[in-house]
C-alpha atoms as a PDB file:
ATOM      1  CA  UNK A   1      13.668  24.874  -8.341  1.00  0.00           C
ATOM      2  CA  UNK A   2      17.119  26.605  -7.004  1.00  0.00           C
ATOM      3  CA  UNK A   3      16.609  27.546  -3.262  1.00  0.00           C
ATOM      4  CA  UNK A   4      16.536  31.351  -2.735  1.00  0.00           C
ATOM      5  CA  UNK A   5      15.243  31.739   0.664  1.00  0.00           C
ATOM      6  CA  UNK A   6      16.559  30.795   4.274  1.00  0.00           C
ATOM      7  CA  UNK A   7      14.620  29.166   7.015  1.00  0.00           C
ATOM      8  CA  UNK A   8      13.767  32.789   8.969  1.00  0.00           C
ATOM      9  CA  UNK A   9      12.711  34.064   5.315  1.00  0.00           C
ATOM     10  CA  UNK A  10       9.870  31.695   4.954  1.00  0.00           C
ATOM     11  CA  UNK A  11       5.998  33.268   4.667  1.00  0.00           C
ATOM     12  CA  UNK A  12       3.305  31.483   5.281  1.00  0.00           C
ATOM     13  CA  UNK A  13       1.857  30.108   2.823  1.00  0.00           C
ATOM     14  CA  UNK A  14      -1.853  31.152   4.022  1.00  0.00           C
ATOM     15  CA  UNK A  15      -0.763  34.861   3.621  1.00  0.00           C
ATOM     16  CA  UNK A  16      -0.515  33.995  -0.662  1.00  0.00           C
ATOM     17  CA  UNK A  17      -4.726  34.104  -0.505  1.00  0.00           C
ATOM     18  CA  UNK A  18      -4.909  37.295   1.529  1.00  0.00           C
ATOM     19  CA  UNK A  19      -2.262  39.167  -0.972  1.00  0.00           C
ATOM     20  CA  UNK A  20      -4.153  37.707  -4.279  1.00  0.00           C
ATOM     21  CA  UNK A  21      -7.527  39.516  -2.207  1.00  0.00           C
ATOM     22  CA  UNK A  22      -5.870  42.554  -1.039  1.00  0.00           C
ATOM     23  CA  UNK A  23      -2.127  43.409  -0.440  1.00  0.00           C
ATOM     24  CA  UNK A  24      -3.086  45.998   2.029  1.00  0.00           C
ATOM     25  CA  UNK A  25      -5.206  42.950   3.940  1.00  0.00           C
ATOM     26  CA  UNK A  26      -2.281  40.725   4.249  1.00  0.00           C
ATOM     27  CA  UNK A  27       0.199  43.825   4.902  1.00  0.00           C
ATOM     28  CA  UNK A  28      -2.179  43.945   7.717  1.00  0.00           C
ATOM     29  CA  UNK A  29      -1.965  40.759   8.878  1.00  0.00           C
ATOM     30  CA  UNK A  30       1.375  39.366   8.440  1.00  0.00           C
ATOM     31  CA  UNK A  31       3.559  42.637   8.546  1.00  0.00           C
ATOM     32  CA  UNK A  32       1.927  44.492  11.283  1.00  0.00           C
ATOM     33  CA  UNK A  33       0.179  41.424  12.922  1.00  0.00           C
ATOM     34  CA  UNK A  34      -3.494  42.881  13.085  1.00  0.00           C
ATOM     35  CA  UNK A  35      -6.325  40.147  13.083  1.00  0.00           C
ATOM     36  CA  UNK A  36      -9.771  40.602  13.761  1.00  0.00           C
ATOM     37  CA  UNK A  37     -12.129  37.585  13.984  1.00  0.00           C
ATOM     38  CA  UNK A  38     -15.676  37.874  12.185  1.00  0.00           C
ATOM     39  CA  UNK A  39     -18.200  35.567  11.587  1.00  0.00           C
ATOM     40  CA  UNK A  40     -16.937  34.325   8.330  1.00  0.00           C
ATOM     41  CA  UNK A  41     -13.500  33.768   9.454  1.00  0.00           C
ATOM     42  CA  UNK A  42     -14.812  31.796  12.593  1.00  0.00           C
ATOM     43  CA  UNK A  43     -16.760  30.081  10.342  1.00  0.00           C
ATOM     44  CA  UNK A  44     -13.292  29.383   8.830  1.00  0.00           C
ATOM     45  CA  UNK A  45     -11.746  27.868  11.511  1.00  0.00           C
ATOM     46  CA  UNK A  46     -14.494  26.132  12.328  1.00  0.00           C
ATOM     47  CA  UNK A  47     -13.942  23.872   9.389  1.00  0.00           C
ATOM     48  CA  UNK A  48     -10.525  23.829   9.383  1.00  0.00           C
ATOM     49  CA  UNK A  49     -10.525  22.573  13.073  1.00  0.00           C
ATOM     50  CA  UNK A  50     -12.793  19.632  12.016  1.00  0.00           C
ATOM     51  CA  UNK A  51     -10.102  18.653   9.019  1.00  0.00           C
ATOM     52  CA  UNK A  52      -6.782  19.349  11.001  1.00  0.00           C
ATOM     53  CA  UNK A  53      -5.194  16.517  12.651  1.00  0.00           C
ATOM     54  CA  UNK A  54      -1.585  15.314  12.031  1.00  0.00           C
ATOM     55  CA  UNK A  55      -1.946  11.875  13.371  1.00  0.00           C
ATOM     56  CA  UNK A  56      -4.876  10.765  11.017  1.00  0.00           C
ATOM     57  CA  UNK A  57      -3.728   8.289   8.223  1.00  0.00           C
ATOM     58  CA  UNK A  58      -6.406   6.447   6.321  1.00  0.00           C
ATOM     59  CA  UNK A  59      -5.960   3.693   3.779  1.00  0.00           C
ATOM     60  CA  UNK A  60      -9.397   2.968   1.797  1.00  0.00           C
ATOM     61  CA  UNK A  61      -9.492   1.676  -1.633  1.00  0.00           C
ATOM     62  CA  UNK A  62      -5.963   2.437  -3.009  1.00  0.00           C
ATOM     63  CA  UNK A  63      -5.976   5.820  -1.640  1.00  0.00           C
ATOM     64  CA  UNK A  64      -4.048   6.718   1.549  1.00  0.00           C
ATOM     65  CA  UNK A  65      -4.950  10.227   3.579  1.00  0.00           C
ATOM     66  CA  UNK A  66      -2.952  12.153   5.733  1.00  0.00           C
ATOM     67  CA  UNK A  67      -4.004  15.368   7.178  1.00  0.00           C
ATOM     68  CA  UNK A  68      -2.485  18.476   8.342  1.00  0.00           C
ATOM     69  CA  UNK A  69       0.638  17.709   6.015  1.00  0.00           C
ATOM     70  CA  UNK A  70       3.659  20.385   6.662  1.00  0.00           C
ATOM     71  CA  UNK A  71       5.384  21.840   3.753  1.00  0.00           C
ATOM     72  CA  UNK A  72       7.919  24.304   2.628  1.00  0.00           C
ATOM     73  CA  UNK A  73       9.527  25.578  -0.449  1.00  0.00           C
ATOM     74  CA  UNK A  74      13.045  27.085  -0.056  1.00  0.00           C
ATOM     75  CA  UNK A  75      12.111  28.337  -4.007  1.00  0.00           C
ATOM     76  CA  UNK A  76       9.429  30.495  -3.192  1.00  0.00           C
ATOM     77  CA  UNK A  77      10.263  31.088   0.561  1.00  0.00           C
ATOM     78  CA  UNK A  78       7.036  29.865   1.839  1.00  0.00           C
ATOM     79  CA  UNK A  79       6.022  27.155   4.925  1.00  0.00           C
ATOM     80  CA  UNK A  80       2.802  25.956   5.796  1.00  0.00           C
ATOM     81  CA  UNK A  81       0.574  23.264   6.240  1.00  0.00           C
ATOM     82  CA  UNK A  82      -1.884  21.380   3.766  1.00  0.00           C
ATOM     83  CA  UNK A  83      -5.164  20.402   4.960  1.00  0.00           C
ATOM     84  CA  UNK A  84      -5.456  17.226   3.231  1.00  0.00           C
ATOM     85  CA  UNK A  85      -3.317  14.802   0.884  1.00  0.00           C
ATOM     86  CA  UNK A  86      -4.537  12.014  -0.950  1.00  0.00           C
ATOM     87  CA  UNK A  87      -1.570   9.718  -2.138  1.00  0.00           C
ATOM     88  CA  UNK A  88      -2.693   7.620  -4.952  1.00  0.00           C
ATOM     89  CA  UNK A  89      -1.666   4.264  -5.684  1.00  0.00           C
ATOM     90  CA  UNK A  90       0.194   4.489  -8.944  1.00  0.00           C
ATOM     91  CA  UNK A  91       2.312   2.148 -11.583  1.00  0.00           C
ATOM     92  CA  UNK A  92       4.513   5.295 -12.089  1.00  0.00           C
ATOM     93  CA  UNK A  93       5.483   8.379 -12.128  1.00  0.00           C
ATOM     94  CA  UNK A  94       4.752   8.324  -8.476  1.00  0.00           C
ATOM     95  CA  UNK A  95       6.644   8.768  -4.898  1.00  0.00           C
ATOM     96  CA  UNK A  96       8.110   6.162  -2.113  1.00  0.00           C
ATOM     97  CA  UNK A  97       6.377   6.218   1.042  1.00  0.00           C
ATOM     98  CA  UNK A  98       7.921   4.827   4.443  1.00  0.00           C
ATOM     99  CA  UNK A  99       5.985   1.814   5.164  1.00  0.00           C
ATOM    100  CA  UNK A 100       4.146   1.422   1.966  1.00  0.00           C
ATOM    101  CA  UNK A 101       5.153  -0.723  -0.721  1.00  0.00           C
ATOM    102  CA  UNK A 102       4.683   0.695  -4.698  1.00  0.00           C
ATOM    103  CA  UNK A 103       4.565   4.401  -5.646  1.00  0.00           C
ATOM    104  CA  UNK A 104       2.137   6.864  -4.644  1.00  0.00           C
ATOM    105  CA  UNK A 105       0.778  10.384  -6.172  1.00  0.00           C
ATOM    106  CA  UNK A 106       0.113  12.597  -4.336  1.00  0.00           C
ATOM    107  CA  UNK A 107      -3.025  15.254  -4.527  1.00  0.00           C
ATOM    108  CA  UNK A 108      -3.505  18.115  -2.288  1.00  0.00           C
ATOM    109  CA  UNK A 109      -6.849  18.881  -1.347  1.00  0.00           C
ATOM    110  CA  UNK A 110      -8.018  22.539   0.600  1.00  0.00           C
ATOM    111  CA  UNK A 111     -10.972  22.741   2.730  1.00  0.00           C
ATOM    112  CA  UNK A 112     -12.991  26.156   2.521  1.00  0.00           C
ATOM    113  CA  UNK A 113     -16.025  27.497   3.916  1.00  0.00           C
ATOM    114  CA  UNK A 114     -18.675  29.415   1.733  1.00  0.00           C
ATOM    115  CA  UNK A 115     -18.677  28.366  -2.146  1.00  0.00           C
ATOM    116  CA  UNK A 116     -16.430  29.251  -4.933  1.00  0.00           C
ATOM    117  CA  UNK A 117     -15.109  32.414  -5.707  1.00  0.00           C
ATOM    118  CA  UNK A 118     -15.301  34.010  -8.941  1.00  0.00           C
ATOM    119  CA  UNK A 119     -11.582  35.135  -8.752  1.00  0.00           C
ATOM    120  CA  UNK A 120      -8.960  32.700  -8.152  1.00  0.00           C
ATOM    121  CA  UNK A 121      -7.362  33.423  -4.767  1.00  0.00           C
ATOM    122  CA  UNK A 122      -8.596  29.826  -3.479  1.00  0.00           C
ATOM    123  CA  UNK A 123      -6.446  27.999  -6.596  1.00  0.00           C
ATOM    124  CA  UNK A 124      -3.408  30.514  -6.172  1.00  0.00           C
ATOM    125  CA  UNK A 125      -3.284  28.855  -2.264  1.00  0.00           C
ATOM    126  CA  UNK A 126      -3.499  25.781  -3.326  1.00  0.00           C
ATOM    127  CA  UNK A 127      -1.294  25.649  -6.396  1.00  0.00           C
ATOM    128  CA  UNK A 128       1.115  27.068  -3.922  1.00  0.00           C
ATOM    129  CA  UNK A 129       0.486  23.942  -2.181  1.00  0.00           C
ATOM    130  CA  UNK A 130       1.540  21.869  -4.852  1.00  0.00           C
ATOM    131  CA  UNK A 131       3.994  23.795  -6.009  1.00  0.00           C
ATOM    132  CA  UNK A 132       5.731  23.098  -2.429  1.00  0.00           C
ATOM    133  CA  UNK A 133       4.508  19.338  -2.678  1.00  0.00           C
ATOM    134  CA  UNK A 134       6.736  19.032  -5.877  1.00  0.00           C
ATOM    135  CA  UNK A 135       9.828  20.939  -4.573  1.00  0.00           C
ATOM    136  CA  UNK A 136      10.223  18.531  -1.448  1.00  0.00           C
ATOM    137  CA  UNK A 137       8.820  15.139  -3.386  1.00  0.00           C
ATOM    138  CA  UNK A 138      10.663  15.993  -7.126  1.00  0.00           C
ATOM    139  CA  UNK A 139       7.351  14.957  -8.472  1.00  0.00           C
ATOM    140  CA  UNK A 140       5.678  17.115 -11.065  1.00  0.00           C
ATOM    141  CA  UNK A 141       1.660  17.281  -9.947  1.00  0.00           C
ATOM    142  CA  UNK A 142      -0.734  18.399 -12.453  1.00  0.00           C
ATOM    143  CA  UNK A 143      -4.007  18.834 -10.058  1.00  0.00           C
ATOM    144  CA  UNK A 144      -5.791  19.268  -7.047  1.00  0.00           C
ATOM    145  CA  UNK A 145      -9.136  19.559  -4.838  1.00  0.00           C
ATOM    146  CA  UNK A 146     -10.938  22.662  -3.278  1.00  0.00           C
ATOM    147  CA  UNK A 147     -14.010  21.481  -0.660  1.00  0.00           C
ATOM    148  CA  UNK A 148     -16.205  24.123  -0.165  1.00  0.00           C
ATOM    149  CA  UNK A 149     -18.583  23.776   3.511  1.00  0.00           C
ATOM    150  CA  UNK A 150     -21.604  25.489   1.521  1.00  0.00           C
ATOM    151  CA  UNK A 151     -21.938  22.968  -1.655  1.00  0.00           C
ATOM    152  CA  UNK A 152     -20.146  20.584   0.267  1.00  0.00           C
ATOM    153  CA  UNK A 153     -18.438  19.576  -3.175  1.00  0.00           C
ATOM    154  CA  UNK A 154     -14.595  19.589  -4.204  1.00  0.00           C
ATOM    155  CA  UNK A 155     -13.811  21.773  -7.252  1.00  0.00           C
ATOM    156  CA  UNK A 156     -11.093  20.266  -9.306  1.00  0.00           C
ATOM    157  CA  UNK A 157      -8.179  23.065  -9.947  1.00  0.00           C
ATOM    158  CA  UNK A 158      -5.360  22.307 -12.526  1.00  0.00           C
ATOM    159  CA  UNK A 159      -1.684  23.529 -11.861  1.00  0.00           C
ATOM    160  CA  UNK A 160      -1.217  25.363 -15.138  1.00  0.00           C
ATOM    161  CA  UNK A 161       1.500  27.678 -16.234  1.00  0.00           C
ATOM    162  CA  UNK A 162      -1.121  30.617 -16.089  1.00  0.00           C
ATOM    163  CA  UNK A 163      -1.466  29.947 -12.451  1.00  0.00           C
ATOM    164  CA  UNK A 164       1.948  29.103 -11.518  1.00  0.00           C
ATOM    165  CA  UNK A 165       3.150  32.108 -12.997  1.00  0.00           C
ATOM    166  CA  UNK A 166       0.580  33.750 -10.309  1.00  0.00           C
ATOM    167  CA  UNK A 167       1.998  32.070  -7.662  1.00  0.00           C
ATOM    168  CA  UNK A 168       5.567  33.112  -8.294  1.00  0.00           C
ATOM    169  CA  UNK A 169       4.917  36.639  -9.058  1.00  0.00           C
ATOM    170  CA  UNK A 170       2.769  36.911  -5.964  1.00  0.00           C
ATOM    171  CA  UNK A 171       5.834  35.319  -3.806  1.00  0.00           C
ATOM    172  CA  UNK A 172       8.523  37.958  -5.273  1.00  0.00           C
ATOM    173  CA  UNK A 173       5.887  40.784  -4.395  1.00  0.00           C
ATOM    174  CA  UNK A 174       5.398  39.423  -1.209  1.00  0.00           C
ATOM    175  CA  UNK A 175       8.734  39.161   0.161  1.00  0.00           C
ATOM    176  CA  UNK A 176       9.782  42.520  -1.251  1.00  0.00           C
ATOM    177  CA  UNK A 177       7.197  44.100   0.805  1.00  0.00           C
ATOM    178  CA  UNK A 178       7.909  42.176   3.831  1.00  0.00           C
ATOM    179  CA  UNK A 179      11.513  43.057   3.777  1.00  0.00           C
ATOM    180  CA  UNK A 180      10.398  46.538   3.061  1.00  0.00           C
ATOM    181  CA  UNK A 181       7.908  46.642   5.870  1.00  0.00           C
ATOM    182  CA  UNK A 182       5.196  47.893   3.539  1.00  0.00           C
ATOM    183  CA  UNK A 183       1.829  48.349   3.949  1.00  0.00           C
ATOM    184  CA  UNK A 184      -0.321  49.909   1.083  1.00  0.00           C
ATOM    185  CA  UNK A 185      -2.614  52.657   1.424  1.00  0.00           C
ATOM    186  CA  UNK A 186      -6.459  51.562   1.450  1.00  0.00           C
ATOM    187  CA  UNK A 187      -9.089  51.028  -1.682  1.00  0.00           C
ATOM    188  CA  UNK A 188     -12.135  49.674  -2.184  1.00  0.00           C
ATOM    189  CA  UNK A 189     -11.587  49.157  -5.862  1.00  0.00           C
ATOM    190  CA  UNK A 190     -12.774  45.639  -6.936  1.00  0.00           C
ATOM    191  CA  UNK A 191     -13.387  44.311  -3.812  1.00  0.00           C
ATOM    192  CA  UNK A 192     -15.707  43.459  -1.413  1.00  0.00           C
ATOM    193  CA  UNK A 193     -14.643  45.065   2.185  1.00  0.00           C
ATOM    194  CA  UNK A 194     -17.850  44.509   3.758  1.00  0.00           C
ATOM    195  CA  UNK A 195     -16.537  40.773   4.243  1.00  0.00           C
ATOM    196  CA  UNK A 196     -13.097  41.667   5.182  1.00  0.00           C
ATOM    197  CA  UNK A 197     -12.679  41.254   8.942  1.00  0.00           C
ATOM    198  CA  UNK A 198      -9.989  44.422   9.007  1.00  0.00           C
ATOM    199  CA  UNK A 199     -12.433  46.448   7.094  1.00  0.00           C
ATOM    200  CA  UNK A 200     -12.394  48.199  10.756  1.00  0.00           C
ATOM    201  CA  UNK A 201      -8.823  48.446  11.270  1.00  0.00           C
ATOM    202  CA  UNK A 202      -8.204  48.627   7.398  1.00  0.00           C
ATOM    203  CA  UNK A 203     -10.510  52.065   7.498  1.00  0.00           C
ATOM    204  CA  UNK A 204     -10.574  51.881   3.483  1.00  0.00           C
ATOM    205  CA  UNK A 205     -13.178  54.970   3.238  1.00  0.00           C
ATOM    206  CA  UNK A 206     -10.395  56.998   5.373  1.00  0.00           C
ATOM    207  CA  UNK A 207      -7.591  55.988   2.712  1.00  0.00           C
ATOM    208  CA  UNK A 208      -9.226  57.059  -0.524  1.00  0.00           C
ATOM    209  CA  UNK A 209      -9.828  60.723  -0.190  1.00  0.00           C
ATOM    210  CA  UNK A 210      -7.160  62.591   1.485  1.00  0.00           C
ATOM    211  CA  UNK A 211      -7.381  66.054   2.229  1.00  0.00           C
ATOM    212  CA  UNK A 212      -4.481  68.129   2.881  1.00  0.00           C
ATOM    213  CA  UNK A 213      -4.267  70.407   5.790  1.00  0.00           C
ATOM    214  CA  UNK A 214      -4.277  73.557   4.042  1.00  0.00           C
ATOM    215  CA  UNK A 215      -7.208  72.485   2.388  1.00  0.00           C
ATOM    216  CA  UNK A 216      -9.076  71.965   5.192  1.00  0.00           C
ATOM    217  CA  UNK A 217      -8.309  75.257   6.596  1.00  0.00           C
ATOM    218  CA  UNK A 218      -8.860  77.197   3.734  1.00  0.00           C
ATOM    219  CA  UNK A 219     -12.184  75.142   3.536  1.00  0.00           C
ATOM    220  CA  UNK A 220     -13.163  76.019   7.469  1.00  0.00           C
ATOM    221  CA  UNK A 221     -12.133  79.536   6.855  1.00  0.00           C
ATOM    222  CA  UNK A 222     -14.366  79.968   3.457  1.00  0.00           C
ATOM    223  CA  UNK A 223     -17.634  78.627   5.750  1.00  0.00           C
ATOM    224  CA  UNK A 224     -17.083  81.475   8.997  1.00  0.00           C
END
């Protein structure tokens, strides 16, 4: 991919599962920095915390791990950090490594709490992911891993088109709000804001019906 973004246009890769939820949620978050911890999200973090550590490097069985991997893609303009890597020990098609003799493919893997959702904002994170992987490795990679705390199972997800094409509309929307400084008004169309840690700062109920001031007056006055 041809770079398009700078260094201090980067966004974080994380905020790609909060737009593909709600684009008022990660307005929220990463425009007008608002966070709110619930139980879910400390749940969240929870895991995460268990998973992140830069120094770990296992070898086991032709497979080597590395953990809290950093990435970056200058094509989509986003920087983050991948839970988990696998590299896989590979006749070809595969990447160098320093230290490490042959090739190696690598396979992203993303640790979540709860189970699977029935939408795809887990797959557009980590397709992002790879898509990031590939831009800094020149390696095209086809698939990856979602671990879910609850089933305690990884869910294969494969990088198609479909979902690529996600991931780079999503980026384009992204950064045009962010250089906008937008933040869109609430709804609780299709989505479940009883789980949203905002849903207190977020006020959706507030941002649906919107009565003019006249309105109100004239609606006062009617009742005396």
């Amino acid at each position: 991919m041809i770079p398009k973004y700078k260094d201090d246009e980067l966004l974080a890769i994380s905020g790609i599962q909060h737009f593909a939820f709600c684009q008022r949620q990660w307005a929220l978050i990463h425009i007008e920095k608002q966070w709110f911890e619930n139980l879910l999200t400390v749940e969240g973090k929870h895991l995460h915390e268990r998973v992140d550590n830069p120094d770990f490097f296992e070898a086991r069985g032709g497979i080597l791990t590395a953990r809290s991997v950093p990435l970056s893609s200058y094509a989509l303009g986003f920087y983050g950090i991948a839970d988990l890597i696998e590299f896989h020990a590979v006749e070809e098609k595969g990447i160098t490594l320093n230290g490490r003799v042959g090739k190696w493919f690598p396979v992203p893997i993303e640790y979540k709490r709860g189970k699977p959702k029935k939408n795809i904002i887990d797959e557009v994170q980590l397709c992002t992911q790879a898509m990031c992987l590939e831009e800094m490795q020149g390696i095209k990679i086809d698939y990856g891993y979602i671990y879910y705390g609850e089933t305690r199972h990884r869910n294969k997800v494969v990088f198609d088109l479909e979902l690529r094409k996600y991931v780079e509309s999503f980026s384009e929307q992204m950064h045009e709000m962010y250089d906008k400084q937008i933040t869109p008004k609430a709804s609780t169309s299709d989505r479940d804001c009883k789980s949203c840690s905002l849903v207190n700062i977020c006020l959706p109920k507030l941002g649906i019906k919107v009565t003019s001031v006249s309105n109100y007056i004239n609606k006062f006055i009617g009742k005396v």
